[in-house]
Protein backbone atom coordinates (compact mmCIF):
# COMPACT_ATOMS: atom_id res chain seq x y z
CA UNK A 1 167.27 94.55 -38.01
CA UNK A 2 166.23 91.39 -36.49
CA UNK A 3 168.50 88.72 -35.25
CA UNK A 4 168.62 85.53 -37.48
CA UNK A 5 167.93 82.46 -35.30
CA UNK A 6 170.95 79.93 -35.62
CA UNK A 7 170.06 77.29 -37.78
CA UNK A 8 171.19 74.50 -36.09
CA UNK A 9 169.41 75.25 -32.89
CA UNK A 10 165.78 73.03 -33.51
CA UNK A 11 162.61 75.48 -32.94
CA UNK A 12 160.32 72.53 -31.80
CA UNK A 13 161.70 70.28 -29.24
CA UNK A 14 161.29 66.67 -28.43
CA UNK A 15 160.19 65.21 -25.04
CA UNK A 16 163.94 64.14 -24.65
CA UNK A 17 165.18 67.33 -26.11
CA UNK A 18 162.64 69.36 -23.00
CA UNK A 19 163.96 67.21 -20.30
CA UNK A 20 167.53 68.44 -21.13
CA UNK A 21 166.61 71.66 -21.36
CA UNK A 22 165.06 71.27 -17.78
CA UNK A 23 167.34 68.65 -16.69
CA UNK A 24 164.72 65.78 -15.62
CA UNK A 25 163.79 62.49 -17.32
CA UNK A 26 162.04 62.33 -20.71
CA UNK A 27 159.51 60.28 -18.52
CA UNK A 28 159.16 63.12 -16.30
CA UNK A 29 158.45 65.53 -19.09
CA UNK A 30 155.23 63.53 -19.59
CA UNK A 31 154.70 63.55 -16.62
CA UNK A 32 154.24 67.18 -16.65
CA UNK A 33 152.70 67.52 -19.90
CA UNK A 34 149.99 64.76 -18.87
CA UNK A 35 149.27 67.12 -15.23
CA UNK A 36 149.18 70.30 -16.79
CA UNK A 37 152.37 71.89 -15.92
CA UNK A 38 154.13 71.94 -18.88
CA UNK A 39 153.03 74.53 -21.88
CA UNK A 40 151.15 72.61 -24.28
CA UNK A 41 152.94 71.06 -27.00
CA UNK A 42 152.80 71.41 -31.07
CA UNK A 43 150.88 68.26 -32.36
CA UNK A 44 152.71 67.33 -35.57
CA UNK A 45 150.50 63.88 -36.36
CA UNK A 46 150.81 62.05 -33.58
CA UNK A 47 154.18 63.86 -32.26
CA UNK A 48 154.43 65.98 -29.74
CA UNK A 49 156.91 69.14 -29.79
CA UNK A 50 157.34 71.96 -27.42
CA UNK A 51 158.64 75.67 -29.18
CA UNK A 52 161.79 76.57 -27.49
CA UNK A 53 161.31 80.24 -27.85
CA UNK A 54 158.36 79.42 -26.03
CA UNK A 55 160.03 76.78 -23.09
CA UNK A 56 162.35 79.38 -22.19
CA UNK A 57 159.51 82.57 -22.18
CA UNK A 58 158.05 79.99 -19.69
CA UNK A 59 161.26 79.29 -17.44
CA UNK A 60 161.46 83.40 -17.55
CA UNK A 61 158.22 83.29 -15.97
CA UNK A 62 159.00 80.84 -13.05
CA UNK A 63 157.30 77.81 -15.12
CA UNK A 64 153.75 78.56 -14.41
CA UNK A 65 150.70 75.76 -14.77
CA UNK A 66 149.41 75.78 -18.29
CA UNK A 67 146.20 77.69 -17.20
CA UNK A 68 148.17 79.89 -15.38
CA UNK A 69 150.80 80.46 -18.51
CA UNK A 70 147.73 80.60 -21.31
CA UNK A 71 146.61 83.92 -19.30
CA UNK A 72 149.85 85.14 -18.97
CA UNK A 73 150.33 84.73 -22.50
CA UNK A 74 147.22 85.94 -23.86
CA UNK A 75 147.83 89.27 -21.58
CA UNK A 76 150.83 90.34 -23.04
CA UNK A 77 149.58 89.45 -26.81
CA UNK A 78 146.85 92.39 -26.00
């Protein structure tokens, strides 16, 4: 059976929410989002929100570019 994910744990994360996760600056998580090295976020309007499921796949993976982690990911979904 699959685990439930705990509720109060947010699936999409804000910019500040990211740069606690990877302890740097909320102005340093756009930073990396503007350069490419960040996964590319959710659009929600005009909000941006990274998955954490998807953050910490990425950390896992020794926080590739976002070129580099679209291949990656696209490779294992085959």
């Amino acid at each position: 059976m699959a685990e439930q994910p705990d509720p109060t744990t947010p699936a999409l994360l804000t910019a500040e929410a990211v740069g606690h996760v990877l302890s740097i600056s909320t102005r340093q998580v756009w930073r990396l989002a503007a350069s490419g090295q960040l996964p590319a976020p959710v659009r929600l309007g005009r909000r941006s929100r990274w998955r954490l499921a998807e953050l910490m796949q990425w950390i896992g993976a020794g926080l590739p570019p976002r070129d580099e982690w679209a291949r990656l990911k696209a490779d294992s979904e085959r």
